[in-house]
C-alpha atoms as a PDB file:
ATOM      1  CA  UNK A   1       5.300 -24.235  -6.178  1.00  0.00           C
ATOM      2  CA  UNK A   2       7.911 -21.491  -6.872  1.00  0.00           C
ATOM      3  CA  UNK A   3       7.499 -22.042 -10.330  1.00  0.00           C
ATOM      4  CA  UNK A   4       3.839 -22.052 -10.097  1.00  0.00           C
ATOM      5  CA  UNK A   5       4.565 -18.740  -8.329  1.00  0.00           C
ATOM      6  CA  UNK A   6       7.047 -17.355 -11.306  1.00  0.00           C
ATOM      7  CA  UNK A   7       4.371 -18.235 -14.072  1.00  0.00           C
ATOM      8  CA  UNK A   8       1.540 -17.010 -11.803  1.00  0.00           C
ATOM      9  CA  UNK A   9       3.906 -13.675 -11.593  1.00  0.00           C
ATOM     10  CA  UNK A  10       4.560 -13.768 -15.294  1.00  0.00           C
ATOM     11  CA  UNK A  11       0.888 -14.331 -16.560  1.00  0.00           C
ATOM     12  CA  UNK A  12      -0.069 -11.277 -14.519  1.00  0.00           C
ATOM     13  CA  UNK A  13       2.608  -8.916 -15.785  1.00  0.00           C
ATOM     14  CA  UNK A  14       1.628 -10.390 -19.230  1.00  0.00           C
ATOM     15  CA  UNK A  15      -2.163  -9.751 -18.357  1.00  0.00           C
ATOM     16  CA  UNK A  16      -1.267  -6.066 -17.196  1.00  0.00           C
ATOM     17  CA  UNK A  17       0.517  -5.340 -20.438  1.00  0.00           C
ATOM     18  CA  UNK A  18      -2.119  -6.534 -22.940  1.00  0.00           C
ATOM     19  CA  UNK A  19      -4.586  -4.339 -20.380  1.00  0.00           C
ATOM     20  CA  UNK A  20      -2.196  -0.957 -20.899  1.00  0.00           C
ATOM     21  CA  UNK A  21      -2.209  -2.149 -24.263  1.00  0.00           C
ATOM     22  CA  UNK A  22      -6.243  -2.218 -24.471  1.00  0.00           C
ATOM     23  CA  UNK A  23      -5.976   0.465 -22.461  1.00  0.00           C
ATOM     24  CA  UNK A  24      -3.717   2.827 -25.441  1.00  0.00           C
ATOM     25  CA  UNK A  25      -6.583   1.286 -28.330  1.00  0.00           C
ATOM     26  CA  UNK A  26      -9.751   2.018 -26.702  1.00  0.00           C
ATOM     27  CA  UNK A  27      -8.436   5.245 -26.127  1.00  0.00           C
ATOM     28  CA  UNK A  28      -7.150   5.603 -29.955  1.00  0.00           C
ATOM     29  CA  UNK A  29     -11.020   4.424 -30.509  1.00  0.00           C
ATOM     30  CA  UNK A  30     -12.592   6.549 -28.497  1.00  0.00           C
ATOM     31  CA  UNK A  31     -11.004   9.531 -30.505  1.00  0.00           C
ATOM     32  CA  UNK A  32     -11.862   7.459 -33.736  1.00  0.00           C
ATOM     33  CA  UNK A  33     -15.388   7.773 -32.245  1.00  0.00           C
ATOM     34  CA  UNK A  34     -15.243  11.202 -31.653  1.00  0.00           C
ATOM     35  CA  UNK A  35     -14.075  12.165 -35.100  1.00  0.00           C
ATOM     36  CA  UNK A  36     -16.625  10.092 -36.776  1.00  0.00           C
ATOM     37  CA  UNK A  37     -19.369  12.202 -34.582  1.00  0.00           C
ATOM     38  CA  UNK A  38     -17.730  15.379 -35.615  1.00  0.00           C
ATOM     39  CA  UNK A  39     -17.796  13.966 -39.440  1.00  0.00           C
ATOM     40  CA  UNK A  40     -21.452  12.896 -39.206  1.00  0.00           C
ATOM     41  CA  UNK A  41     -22.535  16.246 -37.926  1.00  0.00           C
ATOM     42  CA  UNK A  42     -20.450  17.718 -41.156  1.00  0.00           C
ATOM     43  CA  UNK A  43     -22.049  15.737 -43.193  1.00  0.00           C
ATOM     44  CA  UNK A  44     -25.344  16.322 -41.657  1.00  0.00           C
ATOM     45  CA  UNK A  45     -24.841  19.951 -42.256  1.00  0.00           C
ATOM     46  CA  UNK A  46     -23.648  19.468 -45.797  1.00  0.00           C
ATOM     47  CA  UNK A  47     -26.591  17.377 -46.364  1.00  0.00           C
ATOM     48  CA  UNK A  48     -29.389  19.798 -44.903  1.00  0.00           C
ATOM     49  CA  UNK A  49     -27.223  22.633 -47.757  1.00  0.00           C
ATOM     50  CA  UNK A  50     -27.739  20.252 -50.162  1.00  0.00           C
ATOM     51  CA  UNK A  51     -31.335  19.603 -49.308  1.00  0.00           C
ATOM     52  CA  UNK A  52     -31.245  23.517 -49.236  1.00  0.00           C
ATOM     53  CA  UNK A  53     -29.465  23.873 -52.506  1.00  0.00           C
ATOM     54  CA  UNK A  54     -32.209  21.494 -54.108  1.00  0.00           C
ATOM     55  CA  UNK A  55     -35.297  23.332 -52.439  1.00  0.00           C
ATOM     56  CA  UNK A  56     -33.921  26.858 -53.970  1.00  0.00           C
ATOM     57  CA  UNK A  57     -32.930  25.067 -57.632  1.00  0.00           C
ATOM     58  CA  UNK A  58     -36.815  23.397 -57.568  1.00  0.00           C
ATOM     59  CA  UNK A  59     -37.606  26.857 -56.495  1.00  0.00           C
ATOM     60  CA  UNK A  60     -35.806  28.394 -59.352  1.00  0.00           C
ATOM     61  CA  UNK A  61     -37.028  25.696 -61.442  1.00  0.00           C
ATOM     62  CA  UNK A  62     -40.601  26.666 -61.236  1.00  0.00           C
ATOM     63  CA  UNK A  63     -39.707  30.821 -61.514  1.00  0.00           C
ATOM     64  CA  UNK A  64     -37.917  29.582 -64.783  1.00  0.00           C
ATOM     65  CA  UNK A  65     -40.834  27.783 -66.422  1.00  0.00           C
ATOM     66  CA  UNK A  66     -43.146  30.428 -64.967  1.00  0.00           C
ATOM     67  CA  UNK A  67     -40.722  32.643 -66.632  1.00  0.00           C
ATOM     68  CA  UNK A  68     -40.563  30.942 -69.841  1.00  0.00           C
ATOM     69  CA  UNK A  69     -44.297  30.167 -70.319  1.00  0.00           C
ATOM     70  CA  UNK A  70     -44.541  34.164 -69.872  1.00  0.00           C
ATOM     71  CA  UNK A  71     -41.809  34.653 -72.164  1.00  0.00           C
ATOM     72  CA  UNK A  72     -42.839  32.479 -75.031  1.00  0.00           C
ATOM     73  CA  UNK A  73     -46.233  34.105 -74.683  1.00  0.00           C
ATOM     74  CA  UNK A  74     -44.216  37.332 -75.345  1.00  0.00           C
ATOM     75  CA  UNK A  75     -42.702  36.153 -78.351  1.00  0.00           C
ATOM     76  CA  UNK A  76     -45.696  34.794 -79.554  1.00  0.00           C
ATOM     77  CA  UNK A  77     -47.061  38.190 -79.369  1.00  0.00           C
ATOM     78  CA  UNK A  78     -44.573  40.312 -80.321  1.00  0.00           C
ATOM     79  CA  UNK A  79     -44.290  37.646 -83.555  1.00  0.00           C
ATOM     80  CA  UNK A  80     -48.114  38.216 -84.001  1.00  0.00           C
ATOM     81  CA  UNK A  81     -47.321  42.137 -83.427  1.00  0.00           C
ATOM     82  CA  UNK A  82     -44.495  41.686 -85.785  1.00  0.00           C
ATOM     83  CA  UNK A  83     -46.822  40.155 -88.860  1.00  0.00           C
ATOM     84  CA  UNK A  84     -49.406  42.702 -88.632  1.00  0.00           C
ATOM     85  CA  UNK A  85     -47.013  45.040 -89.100  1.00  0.00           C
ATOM     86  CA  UNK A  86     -45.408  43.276 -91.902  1.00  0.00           C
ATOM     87  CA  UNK A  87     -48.866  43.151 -93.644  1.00  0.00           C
ATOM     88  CA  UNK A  88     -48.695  46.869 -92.488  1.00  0.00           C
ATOM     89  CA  UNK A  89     -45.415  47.615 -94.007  1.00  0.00           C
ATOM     90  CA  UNK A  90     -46.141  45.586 -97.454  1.00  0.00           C
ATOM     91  CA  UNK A  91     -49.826  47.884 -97.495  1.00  0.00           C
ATOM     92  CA  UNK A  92     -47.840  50.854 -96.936  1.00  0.00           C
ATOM     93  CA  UNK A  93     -45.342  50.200 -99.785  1.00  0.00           C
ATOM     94  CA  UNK A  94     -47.987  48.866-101.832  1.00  0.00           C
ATOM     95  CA  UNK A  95     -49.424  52.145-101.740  1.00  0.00           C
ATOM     96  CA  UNK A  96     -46.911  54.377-101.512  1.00  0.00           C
ATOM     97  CA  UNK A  97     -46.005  52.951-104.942  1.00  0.00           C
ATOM     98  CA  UNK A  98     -49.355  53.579-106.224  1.00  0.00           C
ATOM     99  CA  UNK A  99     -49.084  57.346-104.747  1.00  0.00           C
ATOM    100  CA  UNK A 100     -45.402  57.781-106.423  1.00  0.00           C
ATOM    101  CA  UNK A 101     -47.791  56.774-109.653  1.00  0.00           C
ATOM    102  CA  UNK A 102     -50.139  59.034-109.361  1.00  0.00           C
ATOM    103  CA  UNK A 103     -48.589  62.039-107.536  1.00  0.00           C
ATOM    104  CA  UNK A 104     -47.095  62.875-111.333  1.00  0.00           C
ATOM    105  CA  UNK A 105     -50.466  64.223-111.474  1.00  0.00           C
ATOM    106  CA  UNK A 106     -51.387  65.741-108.443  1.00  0.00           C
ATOM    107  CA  UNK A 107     -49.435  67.767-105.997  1.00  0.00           C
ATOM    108  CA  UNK A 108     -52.110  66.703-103.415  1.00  0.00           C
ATOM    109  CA  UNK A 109     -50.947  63.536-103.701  1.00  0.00           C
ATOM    110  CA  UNK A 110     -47.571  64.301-102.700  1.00  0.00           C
ATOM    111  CA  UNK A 111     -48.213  65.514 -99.141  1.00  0.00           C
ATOM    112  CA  UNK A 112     -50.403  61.908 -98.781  1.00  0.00           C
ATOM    113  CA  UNK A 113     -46.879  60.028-100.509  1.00  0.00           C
ATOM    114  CA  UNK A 114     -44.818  62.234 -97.318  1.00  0.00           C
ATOM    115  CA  UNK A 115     -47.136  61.023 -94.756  1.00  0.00           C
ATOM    116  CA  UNK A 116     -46.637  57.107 -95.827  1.00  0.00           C
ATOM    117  CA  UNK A 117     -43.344  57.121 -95.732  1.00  0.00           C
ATOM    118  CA  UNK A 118     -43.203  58.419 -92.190  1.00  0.00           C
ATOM    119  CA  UNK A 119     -45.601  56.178 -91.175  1.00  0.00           C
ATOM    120  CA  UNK A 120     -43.503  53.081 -92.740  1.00  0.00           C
ATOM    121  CA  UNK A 121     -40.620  55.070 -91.072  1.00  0.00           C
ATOM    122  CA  UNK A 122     -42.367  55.120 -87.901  1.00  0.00           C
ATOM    123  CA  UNK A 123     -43.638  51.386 -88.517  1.00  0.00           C
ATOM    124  CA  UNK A 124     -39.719  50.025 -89.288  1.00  0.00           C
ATOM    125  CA  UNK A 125     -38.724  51.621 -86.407  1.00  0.00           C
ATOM    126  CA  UNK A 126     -41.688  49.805 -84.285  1.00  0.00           C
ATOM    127  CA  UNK A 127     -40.960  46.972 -85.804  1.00  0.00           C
ATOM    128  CA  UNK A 128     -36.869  47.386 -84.778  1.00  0.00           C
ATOM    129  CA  UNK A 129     -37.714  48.304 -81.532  1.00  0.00           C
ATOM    130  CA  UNK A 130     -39.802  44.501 -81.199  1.00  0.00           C
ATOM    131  CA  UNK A 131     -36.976  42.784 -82.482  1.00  0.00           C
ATOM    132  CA  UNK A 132     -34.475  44.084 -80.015  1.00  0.00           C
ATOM    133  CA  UNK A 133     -37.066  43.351 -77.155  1.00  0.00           C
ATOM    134  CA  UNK A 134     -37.318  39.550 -78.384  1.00  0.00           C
ATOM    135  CA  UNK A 135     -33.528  39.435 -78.548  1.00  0.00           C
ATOM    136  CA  UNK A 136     -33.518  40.232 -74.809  1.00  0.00           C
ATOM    137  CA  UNK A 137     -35.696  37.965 -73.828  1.00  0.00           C
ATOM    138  CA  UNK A 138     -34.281  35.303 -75.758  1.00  0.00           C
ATOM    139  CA  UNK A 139     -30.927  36.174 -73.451  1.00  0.00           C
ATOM    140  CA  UNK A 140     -32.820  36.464 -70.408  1.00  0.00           C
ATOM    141  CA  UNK A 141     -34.088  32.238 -70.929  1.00  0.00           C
ATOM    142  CA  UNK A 142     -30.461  31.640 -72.234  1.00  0.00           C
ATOM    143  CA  UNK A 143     -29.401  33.157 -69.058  1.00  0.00           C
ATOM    144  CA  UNK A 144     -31.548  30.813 -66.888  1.00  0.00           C
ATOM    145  CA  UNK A 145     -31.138  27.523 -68.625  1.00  0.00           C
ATOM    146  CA  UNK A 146     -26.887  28.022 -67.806  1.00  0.00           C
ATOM    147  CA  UNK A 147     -27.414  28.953 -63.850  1.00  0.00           C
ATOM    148  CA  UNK A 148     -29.872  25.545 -63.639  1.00  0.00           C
ATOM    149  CA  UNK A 149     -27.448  23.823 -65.436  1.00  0.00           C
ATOM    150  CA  UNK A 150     -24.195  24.803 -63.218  1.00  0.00           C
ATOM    151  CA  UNK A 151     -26.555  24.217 -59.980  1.00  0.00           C
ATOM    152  CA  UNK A 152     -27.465  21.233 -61.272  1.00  0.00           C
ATOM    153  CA  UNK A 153     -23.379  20.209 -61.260  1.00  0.00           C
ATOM    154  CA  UNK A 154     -23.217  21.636 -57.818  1.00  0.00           C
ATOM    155  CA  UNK A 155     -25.834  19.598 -56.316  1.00  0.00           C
ATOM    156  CA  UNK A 156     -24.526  16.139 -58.236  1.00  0.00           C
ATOM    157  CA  UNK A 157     -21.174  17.002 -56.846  1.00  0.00           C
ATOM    158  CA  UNK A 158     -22.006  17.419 -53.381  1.00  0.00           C
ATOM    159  CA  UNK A 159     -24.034  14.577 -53.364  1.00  0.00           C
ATOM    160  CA  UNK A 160     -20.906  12.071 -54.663  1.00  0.00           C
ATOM    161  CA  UNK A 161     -19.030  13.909 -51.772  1.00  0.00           C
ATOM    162  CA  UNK A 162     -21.897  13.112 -49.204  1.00  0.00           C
ATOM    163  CA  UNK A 163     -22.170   9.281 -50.490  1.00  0.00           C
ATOM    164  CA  UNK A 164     -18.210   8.807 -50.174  1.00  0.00           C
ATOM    165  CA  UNK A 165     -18.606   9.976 -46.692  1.00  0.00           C
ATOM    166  CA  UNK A 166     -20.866   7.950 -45.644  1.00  0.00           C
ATOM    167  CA  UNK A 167     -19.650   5.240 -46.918  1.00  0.00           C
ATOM    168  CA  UNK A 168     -16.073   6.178 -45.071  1.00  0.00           C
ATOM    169  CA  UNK A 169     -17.970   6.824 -41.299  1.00  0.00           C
ATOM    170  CA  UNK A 170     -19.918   3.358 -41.818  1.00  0.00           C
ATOM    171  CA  UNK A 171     -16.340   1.871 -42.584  1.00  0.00           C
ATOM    172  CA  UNK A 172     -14.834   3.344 -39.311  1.00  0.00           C
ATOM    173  CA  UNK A 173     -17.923   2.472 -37.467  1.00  0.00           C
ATOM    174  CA  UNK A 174     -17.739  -0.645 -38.558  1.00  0.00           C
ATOM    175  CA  UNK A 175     -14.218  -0.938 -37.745  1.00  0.00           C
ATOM    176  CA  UNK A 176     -14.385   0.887 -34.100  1.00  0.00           C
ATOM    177  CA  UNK A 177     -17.381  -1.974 -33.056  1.00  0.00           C
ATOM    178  CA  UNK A 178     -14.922  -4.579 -33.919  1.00  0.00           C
ATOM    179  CA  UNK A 179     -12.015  -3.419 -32.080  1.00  0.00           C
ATOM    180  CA  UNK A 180     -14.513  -2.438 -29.392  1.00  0.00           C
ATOM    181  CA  UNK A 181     -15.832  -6.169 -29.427  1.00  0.00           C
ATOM    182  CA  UNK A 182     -12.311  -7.438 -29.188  1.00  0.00           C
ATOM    183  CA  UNK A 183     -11.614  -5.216 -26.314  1.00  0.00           C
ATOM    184  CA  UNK A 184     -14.714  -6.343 -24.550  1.00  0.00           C
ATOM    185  CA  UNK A 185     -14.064 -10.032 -24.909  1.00  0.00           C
ATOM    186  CA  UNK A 186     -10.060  -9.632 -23.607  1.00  0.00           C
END
């Protein structure tokens, strides 16, 4: 009976250390827990910038082909602008050679020679003035086309951080239910 007693004794000490010891991991879990909630609500929030991030760069991607749809029918204008005055320029040389000819023979003809030439002047400098106004537009698409493209990178990136995180808190959710189980059934 004293024996009985002794083991009776011993099972309960044993029994009261494997309860401290639940005790110490249910704890440890419980900050596990706590952790993970404070990671999900990260993650949450990283998720709604993403979301955010997206929104603005489908945004942006609608200004841009607004923008470019505008611009091209620029360019296609100014080009349009720019033959017509091509055609202008080649008349105007046409007949300012023609006037060169003939103003051998008439003085008159040499004030109408002067006023040609500052009209091709004036048309050069039109035409000049077109070109740099293409060139700027042609930067102002380049422009666009690199901030999509590094938003773009953003977004992918964020979204391989999100996934990995997720996968992580399932992992530790996982792994706190267990441990949680095991508790439960000592």
């Amino acid at each position: 009976m004293k024996k009985d007693c002794e083991n009776a004794i011993q099972e309960l000490a044993n029994s009261k250390q494997r309860a401290e010891e639940f005790k110490s991991e249910a704890s440890l879990l419980k900050t596990t827990v706590a952790n993970l909630e404070k990671s999900k609500k990260a993650l949450e929030k990283s998720l709604q910038e993403i979301k955010t991030l997206h929104d603005d760069s489908r945004k942006e991607n609608e200004s841009e082909k607004i923008l470019r749809n505008e611009l091209s029918k620029e360019c296609d204008r100014l080009n349009n602008e720019i033959r017509q005055l091509n055609s202008t320029v080649d008349e105007l040389n046409k007949k300012n050679q023609a006037v060169k000819q003939e103003s051998k023979k008439q003085s008159l003809l040499e004030l109408e020679l002067t006023d040609y030439e500052k009209s091709m002047s004036e048309l050069n400098s039109q035409l000049d003035s077109i070109k740099k106004e293409l060139s700027v537009k042609q930067n102002l698409i380049d422009q666009a086309n690199e901030e999509k493209s590094g938003l773009q990178a953003q977004i992918h990136l964020l979204e391989l951080q999100i996934n990995t995180e997720q996968q992580r808190a399932t992992e530790l959710k996982v792994y706190s239910l267990h441990c949680i189980i095991e508790i439960s059934v000592y």
